[in-house]
Protein backbone atom coordinates (compact mmCIF):
# COMPACT_ATOMS: atom_id res chain seq x y z
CA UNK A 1 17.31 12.99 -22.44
CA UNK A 2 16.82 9.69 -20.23
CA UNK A 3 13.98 9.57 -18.35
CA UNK A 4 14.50 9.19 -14.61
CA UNK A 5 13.33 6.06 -12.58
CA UNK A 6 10.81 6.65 -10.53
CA UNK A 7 11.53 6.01 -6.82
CA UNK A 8 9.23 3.19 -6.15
CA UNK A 9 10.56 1.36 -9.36
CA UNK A 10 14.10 1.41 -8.04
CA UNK A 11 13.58 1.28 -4.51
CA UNK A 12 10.90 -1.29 -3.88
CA UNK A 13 12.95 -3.86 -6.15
CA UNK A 14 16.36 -3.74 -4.29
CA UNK A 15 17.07 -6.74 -1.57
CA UNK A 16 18.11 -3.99 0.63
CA UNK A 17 13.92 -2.08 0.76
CA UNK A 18 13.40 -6.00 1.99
CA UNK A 19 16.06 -5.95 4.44
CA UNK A 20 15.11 -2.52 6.36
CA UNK A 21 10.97 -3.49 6.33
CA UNK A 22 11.37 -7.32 7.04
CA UNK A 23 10.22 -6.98 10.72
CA UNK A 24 6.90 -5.88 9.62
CA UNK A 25 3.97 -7.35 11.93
CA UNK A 26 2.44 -10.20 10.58
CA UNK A 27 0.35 -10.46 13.40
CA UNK A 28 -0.93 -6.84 13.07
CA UNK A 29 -1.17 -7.47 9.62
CA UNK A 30 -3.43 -10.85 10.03
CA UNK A 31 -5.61 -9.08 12.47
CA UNK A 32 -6.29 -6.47 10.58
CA UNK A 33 -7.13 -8.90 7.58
CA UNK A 34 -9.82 -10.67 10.06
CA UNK A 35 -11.44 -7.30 11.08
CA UNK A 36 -12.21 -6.08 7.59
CA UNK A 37 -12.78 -9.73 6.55
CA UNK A 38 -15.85 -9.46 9.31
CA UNK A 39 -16.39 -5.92 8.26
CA UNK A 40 -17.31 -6.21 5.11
CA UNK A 41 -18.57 -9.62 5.34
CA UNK A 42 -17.26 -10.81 2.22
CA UNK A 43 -18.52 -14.42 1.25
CA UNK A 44 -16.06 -17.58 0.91
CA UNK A 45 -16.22 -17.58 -2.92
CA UNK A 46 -15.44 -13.57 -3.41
CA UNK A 47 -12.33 -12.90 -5.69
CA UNK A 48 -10.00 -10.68 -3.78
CA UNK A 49 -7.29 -8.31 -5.61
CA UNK A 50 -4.26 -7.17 -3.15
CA UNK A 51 -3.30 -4.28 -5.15
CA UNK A 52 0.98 -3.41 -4.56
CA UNK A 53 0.70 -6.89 -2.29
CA UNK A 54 4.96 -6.72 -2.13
CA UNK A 55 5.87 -10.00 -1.06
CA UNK A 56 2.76 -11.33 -0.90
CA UNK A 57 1.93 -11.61 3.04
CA UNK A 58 -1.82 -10.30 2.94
CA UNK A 59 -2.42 -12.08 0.02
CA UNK A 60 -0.71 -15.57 1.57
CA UNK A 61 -3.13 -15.18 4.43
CA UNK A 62 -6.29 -14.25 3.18
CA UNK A 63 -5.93 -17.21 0.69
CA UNK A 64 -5.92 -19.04 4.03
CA UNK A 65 -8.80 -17.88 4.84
CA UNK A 66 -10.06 -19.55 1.66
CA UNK A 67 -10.67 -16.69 -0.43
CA UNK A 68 -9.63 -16.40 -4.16
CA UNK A 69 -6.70 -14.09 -4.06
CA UNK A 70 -4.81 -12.16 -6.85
CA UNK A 71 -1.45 -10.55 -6.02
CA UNK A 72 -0.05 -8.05 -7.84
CA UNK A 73 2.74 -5.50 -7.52
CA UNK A 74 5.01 -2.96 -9.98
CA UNK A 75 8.57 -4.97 -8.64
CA UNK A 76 9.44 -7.86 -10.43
CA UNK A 77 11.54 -9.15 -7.26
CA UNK A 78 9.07 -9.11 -5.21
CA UNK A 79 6.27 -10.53 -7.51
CA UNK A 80 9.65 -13.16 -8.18
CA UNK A 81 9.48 -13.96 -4.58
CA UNK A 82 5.86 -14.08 -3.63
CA UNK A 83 5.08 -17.09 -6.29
CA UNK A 84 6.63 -19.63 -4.29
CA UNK A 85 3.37 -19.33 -2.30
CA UNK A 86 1.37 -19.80 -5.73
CA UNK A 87 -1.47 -21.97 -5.42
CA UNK A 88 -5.63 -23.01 -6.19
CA UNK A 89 -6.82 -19.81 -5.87
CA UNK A 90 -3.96 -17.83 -5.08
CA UNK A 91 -1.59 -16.18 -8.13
CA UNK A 92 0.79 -13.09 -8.65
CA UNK A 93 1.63 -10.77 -11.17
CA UNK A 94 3.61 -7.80 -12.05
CA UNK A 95 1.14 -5.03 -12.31
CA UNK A 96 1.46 -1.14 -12.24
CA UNK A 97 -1.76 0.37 -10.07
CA UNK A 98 -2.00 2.95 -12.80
CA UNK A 99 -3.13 0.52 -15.92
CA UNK A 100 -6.60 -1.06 -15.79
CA UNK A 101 -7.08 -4.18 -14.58
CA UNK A 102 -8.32 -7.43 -16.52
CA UNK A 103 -10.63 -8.91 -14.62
CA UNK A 104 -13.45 -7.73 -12.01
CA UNK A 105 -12.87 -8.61 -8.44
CA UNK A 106 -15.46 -8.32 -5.08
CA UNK A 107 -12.81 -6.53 -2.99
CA UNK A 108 -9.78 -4.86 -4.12
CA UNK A 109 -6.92 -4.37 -0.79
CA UNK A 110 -4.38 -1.30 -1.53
CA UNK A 111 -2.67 -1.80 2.07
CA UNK A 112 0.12 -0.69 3.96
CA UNK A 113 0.50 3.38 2.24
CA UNK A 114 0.60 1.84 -0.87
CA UNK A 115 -0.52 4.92 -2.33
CA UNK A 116 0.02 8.77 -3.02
CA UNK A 117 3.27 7.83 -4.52
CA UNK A 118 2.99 9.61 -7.73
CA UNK A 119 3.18 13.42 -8.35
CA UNK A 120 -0.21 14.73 -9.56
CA UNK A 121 -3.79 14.67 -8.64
CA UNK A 122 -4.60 13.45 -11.63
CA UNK A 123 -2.62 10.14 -11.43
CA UNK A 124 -4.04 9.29 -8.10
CA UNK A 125 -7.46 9.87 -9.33
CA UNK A 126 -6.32 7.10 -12.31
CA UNK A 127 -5.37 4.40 -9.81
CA UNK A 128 -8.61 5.10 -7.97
CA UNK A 129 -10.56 5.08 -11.41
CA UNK A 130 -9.00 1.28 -12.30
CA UNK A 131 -10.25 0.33 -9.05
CA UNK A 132 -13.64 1.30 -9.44
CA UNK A 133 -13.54 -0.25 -13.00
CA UNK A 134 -11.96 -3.01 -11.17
CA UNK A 135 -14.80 -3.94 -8.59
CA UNK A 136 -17.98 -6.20 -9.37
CA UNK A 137 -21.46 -4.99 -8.96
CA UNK A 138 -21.94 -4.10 -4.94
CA UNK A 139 -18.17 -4.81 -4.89
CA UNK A 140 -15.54 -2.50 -2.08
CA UNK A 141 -11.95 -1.40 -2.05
CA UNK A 142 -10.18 -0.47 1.02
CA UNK A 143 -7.29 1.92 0.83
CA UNK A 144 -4.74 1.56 3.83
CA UNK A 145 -3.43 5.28 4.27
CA UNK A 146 -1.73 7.33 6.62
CA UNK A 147 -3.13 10.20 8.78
CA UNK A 148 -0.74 12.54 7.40
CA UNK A 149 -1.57 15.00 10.68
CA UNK A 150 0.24 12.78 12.97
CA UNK A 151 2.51 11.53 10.94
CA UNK A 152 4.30 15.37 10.39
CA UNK A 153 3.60 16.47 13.96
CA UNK A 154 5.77 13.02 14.67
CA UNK A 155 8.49 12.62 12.07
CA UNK A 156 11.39 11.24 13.24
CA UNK A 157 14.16 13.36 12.25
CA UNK A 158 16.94 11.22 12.05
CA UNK A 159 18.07 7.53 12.99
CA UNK A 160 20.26 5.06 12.25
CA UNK A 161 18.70 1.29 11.75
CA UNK A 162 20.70 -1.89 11.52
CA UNK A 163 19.72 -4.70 9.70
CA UNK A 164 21.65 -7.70 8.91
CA UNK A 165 24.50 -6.02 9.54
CA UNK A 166 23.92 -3.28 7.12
CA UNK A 167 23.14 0.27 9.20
CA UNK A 168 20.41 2.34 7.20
CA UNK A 169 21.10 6.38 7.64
CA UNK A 170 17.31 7.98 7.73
CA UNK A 171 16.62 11.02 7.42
CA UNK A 172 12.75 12.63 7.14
CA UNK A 173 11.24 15.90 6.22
CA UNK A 174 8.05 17.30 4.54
CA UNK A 175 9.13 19.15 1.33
CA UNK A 176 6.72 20.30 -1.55
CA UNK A 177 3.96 18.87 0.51
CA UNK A 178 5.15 14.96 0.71
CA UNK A 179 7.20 13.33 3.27
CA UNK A 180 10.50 12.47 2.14
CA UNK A 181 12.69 9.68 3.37
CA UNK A 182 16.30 10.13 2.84
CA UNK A 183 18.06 6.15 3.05
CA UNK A 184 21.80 5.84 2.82
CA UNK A 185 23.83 2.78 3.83
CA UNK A 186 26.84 1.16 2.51
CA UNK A 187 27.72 -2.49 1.90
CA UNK A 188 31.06 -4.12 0.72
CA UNK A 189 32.64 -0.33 0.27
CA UNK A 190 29.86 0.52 -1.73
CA UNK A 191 27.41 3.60 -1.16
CA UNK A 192 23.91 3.07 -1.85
CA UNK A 193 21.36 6.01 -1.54
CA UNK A 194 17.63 5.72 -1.82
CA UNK A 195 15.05 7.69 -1.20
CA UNK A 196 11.09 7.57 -0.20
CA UNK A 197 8.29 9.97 -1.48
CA UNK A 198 4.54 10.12 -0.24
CA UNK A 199 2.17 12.93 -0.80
CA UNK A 200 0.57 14.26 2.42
CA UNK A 201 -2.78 13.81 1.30
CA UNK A 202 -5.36 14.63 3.78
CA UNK A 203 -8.91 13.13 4.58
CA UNK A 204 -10.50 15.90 2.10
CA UNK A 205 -7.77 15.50 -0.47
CA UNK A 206 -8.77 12.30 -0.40
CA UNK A 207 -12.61 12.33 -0.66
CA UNK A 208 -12.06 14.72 -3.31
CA UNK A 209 -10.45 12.19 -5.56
CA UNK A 210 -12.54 9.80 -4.86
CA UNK A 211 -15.60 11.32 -5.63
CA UNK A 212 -14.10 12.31 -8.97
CA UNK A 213 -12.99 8.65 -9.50
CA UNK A 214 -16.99 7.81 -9.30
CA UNK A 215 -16.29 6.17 -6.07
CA UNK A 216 -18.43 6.51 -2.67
CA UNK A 217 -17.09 7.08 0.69
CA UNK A 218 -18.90 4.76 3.15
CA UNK A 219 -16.35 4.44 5.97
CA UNK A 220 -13.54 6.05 7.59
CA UNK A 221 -11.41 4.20 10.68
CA UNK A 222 -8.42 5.38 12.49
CA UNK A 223 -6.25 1.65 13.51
CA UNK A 224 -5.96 -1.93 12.20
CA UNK A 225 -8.44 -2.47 14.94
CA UNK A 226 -11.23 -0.55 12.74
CA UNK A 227 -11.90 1.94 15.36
CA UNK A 228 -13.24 5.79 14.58
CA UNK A 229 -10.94 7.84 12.96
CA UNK A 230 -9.95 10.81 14.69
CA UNK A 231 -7.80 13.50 12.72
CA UNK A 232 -6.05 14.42 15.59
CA UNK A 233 -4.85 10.79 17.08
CA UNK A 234 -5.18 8.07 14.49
CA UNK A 235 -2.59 6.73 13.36
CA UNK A 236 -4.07 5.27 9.92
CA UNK A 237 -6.49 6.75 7.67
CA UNK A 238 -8.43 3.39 6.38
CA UNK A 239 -11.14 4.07 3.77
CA UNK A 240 -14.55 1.81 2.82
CA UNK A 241 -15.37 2.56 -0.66
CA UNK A 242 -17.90 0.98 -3.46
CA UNK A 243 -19.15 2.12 -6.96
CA UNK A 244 -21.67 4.76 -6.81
C-alpha cells in the first residue's frame, strides 16, 4: 500500500504555493518582529530558532536585527531558496517540527499558522514537546495562530486569484473540524489540484496541549500589534510560552 503525501509535504514545496502567497506583508511581518522583539526583551546575543521559517523572511530580518538566527522548514525548495541569505549568524535547514531539535535556543518563532497541520492531538502536543526541549533555561516560544472563531464566521467561500498569469480556483469549508482549502489552477494544459488542511483549534484546545507539553501560558494577544486578544474580534491567536 503506498503511503500518501501529506499535504504540507507536497504543497508547500511546489513553485506554484510561492506564487499564490508571494504578496505576503513584509512590513506587517517586520513590525510584528519589532513588537515581540521589545516584548520579550530578548538580548543581542540570544539564539533565535524560526521554526517552518518558509523562505526565510522572519529569519532574514531578525538576523538584521543582529540576533543569531536558525531557519528551518520541512520543504527542501524553500530551505533551497532561503540560503542565498546564509550568513554569520544566520543558517537554514530542512527540519520536520515533529523531530527534536539539536541544539537549545532562547526563543523559538512558529509564525504565520504554521501549526495544527497534522491530524491528532497527540502530534501537536509532540511539536510543542520539541519546543519546550528546545528552549534554554528562562527561554520563550511564540506560536503565531489563528482565532479559529473569526476565521469560520468569515470564510470566504469561493474566489478566483491570479498570479503571474496563473488563476488559482479556491474554494473553503470547515469539514471534520479543520478548515479546508480546495486550490485548482492549470498551467501549460496541465491541471494541478492542491489542497490546504488546518485544525480549528481553539484557545482551550490549545492551553490544553500546552500544559500537557510541560509548557506555561504567560500571554495571549489578538494582532501583530500585540494587543488583547478578544475571542470574538481578533484576528490572530498569538501565544507567550516558557518551560514550567
Amino acid at each position: 500500500m503506498t503511503k500518501q503525501i501529506e499535504w504540507f509535504v507536497d504543497w508547500f514545496d511546489t513553485k506554484y504555493y510561492h506564487i499564490l502567497y508571494q504578496d505576503r506583508n513584509d512590513e506587517e511581518a517586520q513590525l510584528f518582529m519589532r513588537n515581540l522583539i521589545e516584548f520579550l526583551k530578548l538580548k543581542e546575543h540570544a539564539k533565535i530558532l524560526d521554526l517552518a521559517c518558509g523562505r526565510g523572511r522572519h529569519s532574514v530580518f531578525l538576523n538584521s536585527l543582529g540576533y543569531k538566527v536558525k531557519g528551518v522548514d520541512l520543504s527542501k525548495n524553500s530551505i533551497a531558496f532561503a540560503k542565498q541569505f546564509e550568513k554569520k549568524k544566520l543558517s537554514f535547514s530542512v527540519h520536520d517540527m515533529r523531530l527534536p531539535f539539536n541544539k537549545k535556543y532562547h526563543a523559538i518563532f512558529n509564525l504565520f499558522t504554521s501549526f495544527g497541520y497534522f491530524n491528532d492531538d497527540e502530534t501537536n502536543i509532540k511539536v510543542l514537546s520539541n519546543i519546550k526541549n528546545g528552549l534554554k533555561k528562562n527561554g520563550v516560544a511564540v506560536i503565531d495562530f489563528m482565532n479559529i472563531e473569526t476565521v469560520t464566521k468569515n470564510l470566504t467561500p469561493s474566489e478566483t486569484v491570479v498570479k503571474n498569469d496563473v488563476a488559482f480556483h479556491i474554494t473553503r469549508k470547515v469539514e471534520n473540524n479543520k478548515i479546508i482549502k480546495d486550490i485548482r489552477f492549470t498551467v501549460d494544459n496541465e491541471a494541478f489540484h492542491y489542497t490546504e488542511k488546518v485544525q480549528c483549534l481553539t484557545l482551550e484546545t490549545i492551553k490544553d496541549y500546552i500544559s500537557k507539553a510541560g509548557l506555561k501560558l504567560m500571554n495571549t494577544f489578538g494582532d501583530y500589534n500585540l494587543s488583547v486578544f478578544d475571542v470574538e474580534k481578533s484576528k490572530r491567536l498569538i501565544l507567550i510560552v516558557s518551560k514550567k
